[in-house]
Protein backbone atom coordinates (compact mmCIF):
# COMPACT_ATOMS: atom_id res chain seq x y z
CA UNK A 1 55.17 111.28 91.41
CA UNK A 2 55.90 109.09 94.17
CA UNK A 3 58.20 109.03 97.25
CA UNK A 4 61.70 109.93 97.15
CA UNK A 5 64.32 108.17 99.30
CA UNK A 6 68.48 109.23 99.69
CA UNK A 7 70.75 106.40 100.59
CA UNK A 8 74.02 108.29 101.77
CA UNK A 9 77.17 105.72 102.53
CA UNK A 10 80.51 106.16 103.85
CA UNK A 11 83.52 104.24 104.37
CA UNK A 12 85.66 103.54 106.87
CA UNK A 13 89.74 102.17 107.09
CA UNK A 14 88.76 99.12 109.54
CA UNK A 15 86.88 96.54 109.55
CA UNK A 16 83.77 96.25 111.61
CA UNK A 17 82.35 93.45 113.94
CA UNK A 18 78.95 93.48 114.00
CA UNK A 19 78.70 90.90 116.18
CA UNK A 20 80.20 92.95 119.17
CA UNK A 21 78.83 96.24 117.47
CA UNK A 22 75.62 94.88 118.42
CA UNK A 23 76.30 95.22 122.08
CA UNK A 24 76.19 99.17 121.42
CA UNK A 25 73.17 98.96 119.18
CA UNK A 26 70.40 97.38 121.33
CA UNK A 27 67.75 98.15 119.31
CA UNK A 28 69.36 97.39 116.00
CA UNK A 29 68.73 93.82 114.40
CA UNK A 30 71.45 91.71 112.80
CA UNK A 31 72.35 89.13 110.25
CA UNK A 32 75.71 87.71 109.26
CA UNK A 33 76.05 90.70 106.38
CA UNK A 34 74.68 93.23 107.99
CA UNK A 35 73.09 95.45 111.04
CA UNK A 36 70.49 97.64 111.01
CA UNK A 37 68.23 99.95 113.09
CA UNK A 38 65.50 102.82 112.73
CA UNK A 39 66.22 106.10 113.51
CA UNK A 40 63.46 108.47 115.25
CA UNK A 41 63.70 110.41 111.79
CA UNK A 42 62.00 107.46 110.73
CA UNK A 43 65.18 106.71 108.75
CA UNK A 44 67.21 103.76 108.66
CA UNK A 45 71.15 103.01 109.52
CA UNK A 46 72.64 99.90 108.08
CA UNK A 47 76.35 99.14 109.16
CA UNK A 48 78.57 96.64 107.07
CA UNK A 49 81.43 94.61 108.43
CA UNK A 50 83.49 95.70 105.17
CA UNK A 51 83.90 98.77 106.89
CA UNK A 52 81.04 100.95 105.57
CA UNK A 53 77.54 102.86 106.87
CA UNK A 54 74.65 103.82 104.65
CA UNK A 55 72.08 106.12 106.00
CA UNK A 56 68.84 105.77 103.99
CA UNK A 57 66.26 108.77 104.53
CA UNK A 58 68.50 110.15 106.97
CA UNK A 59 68.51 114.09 106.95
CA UNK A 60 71.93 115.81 107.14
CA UNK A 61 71.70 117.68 109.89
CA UNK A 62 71.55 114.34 111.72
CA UNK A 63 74.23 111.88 109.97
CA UNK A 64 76.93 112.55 112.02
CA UNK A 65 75.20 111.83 115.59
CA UNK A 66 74.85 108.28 113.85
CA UNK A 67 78.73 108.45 112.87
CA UNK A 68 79.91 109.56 116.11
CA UNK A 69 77.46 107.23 117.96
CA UNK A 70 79.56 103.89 115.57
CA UNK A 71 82.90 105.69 116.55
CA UNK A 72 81.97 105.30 120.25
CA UNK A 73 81.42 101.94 119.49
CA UNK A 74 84.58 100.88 117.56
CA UNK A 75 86.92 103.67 119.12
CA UNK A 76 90.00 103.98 116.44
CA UNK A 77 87.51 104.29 113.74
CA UNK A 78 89.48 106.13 110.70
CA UNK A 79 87.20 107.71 107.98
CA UNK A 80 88.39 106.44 104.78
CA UNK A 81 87.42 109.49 102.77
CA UNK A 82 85.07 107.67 100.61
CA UNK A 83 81.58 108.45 100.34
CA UNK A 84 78.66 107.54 97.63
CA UNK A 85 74.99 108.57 97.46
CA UNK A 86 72.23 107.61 95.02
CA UNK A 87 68.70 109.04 94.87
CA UNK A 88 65.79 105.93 94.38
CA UNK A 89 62.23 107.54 93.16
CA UNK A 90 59.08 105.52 93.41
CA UNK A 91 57.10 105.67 90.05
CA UNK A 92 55.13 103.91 87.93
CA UNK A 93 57.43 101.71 86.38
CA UNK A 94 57.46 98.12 85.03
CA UNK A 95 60.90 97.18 85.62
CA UNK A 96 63.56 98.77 88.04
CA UNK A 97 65.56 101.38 86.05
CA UNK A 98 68.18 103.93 86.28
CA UNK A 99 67.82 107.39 84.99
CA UNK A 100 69.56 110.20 84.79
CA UNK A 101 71.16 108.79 87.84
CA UNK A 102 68.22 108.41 89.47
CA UNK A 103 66.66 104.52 90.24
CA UNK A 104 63.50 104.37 89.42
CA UNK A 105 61.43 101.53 91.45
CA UNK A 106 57.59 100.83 91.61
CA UNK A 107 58.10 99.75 95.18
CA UNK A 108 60.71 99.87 97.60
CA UNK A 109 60.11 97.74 100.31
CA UNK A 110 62.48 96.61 102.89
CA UNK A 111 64.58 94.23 101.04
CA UNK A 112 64.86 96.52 98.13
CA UNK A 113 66.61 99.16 100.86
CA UNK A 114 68.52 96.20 102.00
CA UNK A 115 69.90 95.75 97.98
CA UNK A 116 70.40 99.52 97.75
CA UNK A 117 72.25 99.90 100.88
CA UNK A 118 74.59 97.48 100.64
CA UNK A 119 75.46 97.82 96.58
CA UNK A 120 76.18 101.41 97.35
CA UNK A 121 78.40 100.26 100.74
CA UNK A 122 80.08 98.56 98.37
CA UNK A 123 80.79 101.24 96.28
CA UNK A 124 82.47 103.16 98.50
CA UNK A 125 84.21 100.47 100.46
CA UNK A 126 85.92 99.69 96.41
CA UNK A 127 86.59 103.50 96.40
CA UNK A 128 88.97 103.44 99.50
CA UNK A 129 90.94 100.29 98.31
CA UNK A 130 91.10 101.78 95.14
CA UNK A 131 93.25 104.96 96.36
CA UNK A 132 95.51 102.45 98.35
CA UNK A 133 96.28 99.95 95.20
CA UNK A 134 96.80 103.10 93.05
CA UNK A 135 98.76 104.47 95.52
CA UNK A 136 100.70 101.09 95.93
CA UNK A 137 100.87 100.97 91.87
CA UNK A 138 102.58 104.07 91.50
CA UNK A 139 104.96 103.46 93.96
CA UNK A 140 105.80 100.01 91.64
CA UNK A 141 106.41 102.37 88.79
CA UNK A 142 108.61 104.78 90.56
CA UNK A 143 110.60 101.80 91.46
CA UNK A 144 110.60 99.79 88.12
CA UNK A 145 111.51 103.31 86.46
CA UNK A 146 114.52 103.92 89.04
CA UNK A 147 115.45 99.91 88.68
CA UNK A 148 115.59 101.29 84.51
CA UNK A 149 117.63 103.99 84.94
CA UNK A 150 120.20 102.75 86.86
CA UNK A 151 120.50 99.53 85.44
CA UNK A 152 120.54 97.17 88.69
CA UNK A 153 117.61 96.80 91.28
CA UNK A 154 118.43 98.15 95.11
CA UNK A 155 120.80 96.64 96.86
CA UNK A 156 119.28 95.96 100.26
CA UNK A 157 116.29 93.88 99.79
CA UNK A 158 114.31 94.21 102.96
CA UNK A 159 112.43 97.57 102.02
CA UNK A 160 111.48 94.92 99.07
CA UNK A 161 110.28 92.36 101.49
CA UNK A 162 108.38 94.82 103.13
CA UNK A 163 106.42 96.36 100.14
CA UNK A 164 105.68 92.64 99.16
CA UNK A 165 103.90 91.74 102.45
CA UNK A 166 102.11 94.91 102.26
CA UNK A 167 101.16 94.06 98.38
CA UNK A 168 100.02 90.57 99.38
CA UNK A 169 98.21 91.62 102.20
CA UNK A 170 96.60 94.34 100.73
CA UNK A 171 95.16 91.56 97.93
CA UNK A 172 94.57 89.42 100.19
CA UNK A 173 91.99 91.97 102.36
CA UNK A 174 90.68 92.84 99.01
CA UNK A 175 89.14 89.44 98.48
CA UNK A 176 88.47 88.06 101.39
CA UNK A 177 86.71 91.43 101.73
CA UNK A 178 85.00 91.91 98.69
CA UNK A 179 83.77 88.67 97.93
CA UNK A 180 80.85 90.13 99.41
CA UNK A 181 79.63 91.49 95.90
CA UNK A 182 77.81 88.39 95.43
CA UNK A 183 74.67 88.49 95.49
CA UNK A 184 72.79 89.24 98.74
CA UNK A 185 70.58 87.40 100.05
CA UNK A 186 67.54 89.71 99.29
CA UNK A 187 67.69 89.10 96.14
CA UNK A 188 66.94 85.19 95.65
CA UNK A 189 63.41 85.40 96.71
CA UNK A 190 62.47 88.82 95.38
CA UNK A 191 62.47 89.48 91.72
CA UNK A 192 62.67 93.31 92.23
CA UNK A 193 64.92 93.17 94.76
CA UNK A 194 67.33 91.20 92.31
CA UNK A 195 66.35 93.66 89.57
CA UNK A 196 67.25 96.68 91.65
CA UNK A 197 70.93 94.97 92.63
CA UNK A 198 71.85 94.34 88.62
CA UNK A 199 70.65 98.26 88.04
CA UNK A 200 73.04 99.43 90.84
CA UNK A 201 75.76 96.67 89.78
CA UNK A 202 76.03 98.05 86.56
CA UNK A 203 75.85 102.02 87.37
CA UNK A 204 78.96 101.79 89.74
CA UNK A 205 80.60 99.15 87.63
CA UNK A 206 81.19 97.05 90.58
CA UNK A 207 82.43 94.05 88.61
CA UNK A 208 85.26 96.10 86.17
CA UNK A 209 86.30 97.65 89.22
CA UNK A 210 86.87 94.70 90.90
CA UNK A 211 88.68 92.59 88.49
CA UNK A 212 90.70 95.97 88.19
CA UNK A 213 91.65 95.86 91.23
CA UNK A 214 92.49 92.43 91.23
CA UNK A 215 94.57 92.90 87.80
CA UNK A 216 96.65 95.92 89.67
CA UNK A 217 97.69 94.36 92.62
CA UNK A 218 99.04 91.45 90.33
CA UNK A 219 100.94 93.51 88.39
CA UNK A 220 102.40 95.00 91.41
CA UNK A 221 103.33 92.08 92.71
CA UNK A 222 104.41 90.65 89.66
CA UNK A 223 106.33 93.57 89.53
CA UNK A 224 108.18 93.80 93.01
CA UNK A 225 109.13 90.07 92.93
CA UNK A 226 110.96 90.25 89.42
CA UNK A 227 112.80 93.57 91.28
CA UNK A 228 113.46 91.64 94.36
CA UNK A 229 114.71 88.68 91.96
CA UNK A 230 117.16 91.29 90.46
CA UNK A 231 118.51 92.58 94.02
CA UNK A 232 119.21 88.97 94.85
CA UNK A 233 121.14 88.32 91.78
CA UNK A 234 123.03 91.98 91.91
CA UNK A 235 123.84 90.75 95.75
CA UNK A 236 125.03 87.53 94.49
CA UNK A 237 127.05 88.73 91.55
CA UNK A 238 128.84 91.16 94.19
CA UNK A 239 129.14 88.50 96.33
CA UNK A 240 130.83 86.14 94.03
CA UNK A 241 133.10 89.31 93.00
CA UNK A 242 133.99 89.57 96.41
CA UNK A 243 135.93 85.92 96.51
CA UNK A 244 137.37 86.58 93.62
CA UNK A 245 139.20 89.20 94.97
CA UNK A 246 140.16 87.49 98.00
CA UNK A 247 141.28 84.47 96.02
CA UNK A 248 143.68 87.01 93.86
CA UNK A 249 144.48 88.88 96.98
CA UNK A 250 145.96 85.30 98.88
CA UNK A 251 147.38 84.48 95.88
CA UNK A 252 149.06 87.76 95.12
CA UNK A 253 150.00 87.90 99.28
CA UNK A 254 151.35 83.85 98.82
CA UNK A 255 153.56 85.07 95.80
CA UNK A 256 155.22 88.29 97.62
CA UNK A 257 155.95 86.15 100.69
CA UNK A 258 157.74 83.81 98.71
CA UNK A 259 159.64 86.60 97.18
């Protein structure tokens, strides 16, 4: 039985730049995807600018030192509640392979960690924008279902506008934020590597959750603008209503007069 490694991510609500996170980090080393550093533990901390941290072989006791050291260096940094962890065995295997939960590699070097790492940052960044689009899709509902019952959508129009903006921008983050689930680098050059990524890809069902995702926020869109289209027209009607009765009203005052 060979050497057993934990990969423990977590997810944050903002956005990180690595670029000036590196300032913090002297020892760490960068790319454009991500930074990373040994801990004395002989662990290692990779930070994503999605908004995530994965801590590979780094023991409990000593995760949050490694949090709290990131929060000095982004101060406002807002845990996102989402966290993933997968367990990657060494063995003597042919092929990368997942079971029981467990990924089973005959190696994992550096760029293997790298794939690992950043699949399961993924993971969990998905997991906090999946709470906020579900969140955002039930609100649609509760609105489409109120928009039902009474029979007309709401009159004023600029809670609408508001929810709209926050839809679009919300899908708009998601993939311009996201798009990051191609392939990494790692993986072009390294057979294993790109092995190890399609195992991962597959047991978090990165790709259905994304083009979930991408489906739901859509819908809500689709949703809010039809609803907003409604208000208009309901505003319109009432406004049109309106002149009427001012047109019978002079006319009704011109007749009396000339009584």
């Amino acid at each position: 039985m060979g050497a057993s490694h934990t990969f423990h991510a977590v997810a944050f609500v903002q956005n990180l730049a690595l670029k000036e996170l590196a300032r913090a980090f002297p020892e760490a080393r960068r790319t454009a995807h991500e930074l990373w550093y040994a801990t004395p533990s002989g662990g290692i901390v990779f930070v994503y600018p999605f908004g995530a941290m994965v801590l590979h072989d780094v023991p409990e006791a000593e995760r949050a030192s490694h949090v709290a050291r990131l929060r000095a260096a982004r101060p406002g940094l807002t845990d996102a509640k989402a966290v993933e962890e997968v367990t990657v065995r060494e063995d003597a295997v042919a092929h990368p392979d997942i079971r029981d939960g467990v990924l089973l590699v005959a190696r994992l070097g550096f760029e293997g960690k790298s794939v690992v790492a950043m699949t399961l940052a993924q993971s969990a960044a998905m997991e906090y924008y999946e709470r906020i689009v579900d969140q955002m899709f039930l609100r649609t509902d509760h609105l489409v279902d109120r928009v039902e019952q009474k029979g007309r959508a709401p009159f004023t129009t600029r809670p609408l506008h508001r929810f709209i903006g926050a839809a679009i921008g919300t899908r708009n983050e998601v993939l311009s934020i996201l798009h990051l689930l191609d392939k990494p680098d790692a993986v072009w050059d390294d057979a294993d590597a790109d092995r190890i990524y399609q195992e991962l890809r597959a047991e978090f069902d990165l790709a259905d959750r994304y083009l979930a995702l991408e489906h739901k926020l859509r819908s809500v869109q689709e949703a809010l603008e039809l609803v907003l289209d409604m208000s208009r027209d309901f505003r319109l009607v009432l406004l049109e209503f309106s002149i009427v009765l001012l047109i019978v009203a002079e006319i009704a005052l011109s007749l009396f007069r000339h009584t």
